[in-house]
C-alpha atoms as a PDB file:
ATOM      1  CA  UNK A   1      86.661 -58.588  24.702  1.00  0.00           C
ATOM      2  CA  UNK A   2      86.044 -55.206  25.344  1.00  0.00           C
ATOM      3  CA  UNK A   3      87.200 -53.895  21.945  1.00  0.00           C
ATOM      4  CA  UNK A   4      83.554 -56.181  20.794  1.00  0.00           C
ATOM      5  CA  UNK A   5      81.208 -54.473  22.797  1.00  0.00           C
ATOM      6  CA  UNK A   6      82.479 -50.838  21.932  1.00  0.00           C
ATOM      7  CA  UNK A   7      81.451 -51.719  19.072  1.00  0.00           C
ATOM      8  CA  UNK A   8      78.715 -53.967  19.196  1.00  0.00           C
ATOM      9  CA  UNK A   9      76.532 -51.268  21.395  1.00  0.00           C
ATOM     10  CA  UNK A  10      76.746 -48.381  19.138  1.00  0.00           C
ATOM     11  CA  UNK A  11      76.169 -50.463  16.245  1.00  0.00           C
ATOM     12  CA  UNK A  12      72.915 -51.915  17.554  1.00  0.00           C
ATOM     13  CA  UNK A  13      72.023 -48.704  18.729  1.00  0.00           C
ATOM     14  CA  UNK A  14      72.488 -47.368  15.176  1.00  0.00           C
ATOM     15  CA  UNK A  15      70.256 -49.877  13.797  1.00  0.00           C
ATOM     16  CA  UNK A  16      67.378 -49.892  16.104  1.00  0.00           C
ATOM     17  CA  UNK A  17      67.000 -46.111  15.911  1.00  0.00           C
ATOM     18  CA  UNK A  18      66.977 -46.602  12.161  1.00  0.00           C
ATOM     19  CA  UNK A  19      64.156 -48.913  12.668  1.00  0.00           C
ATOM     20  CA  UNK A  20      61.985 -47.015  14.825  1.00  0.00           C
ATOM     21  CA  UNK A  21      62.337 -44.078  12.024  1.00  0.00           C
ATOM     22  CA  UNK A  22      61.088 -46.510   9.353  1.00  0.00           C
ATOM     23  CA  UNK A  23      58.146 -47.672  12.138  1.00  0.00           C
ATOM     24  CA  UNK A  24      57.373 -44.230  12.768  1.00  0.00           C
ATOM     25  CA  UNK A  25      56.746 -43.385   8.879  1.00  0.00           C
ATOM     26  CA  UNK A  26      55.115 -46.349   8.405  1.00  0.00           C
ATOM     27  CA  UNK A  27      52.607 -45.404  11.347  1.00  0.00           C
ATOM     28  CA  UNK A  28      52.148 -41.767   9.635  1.00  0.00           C
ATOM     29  CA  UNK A  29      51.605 -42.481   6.301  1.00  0.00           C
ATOM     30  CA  UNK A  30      48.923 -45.403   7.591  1.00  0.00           C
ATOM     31  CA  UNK A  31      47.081 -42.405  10.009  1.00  0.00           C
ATOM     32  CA  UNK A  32      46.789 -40.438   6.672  1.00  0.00           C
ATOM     33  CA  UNK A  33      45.292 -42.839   5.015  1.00  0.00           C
ATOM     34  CA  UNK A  34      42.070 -43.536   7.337  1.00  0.00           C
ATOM     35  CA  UNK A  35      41.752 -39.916   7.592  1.00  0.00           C
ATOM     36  CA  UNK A  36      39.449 -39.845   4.794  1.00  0.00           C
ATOM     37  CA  UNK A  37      37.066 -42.368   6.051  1.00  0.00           C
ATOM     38  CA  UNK A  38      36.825 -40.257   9.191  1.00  0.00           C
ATOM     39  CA  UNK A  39      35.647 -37.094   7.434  1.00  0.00           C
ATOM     40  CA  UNK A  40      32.890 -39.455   5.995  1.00  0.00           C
ATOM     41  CA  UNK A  41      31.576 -40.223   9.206  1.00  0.00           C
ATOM     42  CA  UNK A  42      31.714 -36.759  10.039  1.00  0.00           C
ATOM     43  CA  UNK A  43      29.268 -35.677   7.050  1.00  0.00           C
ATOM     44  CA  UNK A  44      26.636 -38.249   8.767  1.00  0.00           C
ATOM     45  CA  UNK A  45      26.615 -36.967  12.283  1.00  0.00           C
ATOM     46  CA  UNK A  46      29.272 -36.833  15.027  1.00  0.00           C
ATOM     47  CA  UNK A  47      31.152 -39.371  15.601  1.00  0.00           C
ATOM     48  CA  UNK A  48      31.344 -39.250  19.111  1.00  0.00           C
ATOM     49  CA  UNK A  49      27.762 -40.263  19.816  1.00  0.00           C
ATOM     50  CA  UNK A  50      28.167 -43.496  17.661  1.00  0.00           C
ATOM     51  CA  UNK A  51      31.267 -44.370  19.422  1.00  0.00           C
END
């Protein structure tokens, strides 16, 4: 039984950190995308007052 878990913990471990890489470029290449629309709202005024 203990032979499973040695091998079960690294394995998940493998695989979820995998996983939060892949989140993590997701996230990033989604926060460059709306950067354009803020430097619209920027050319109008600050944004900080509207928000």
């Amino acid at each position: 039984m203990s032979l499973a878990v040695d091998w079960w913990i690294p394995g998940a471990s493998f695989i979820s950190g995998i996983g939060l890489i892949i989140v993590g470029i997701i996230l990033l290449i989604l926060a460059r995308r709306m950067q354009p629309e803020r430097k619209t709202d920027e050319a109008d005024g600050s944004p900080e007052v509207r928000a």
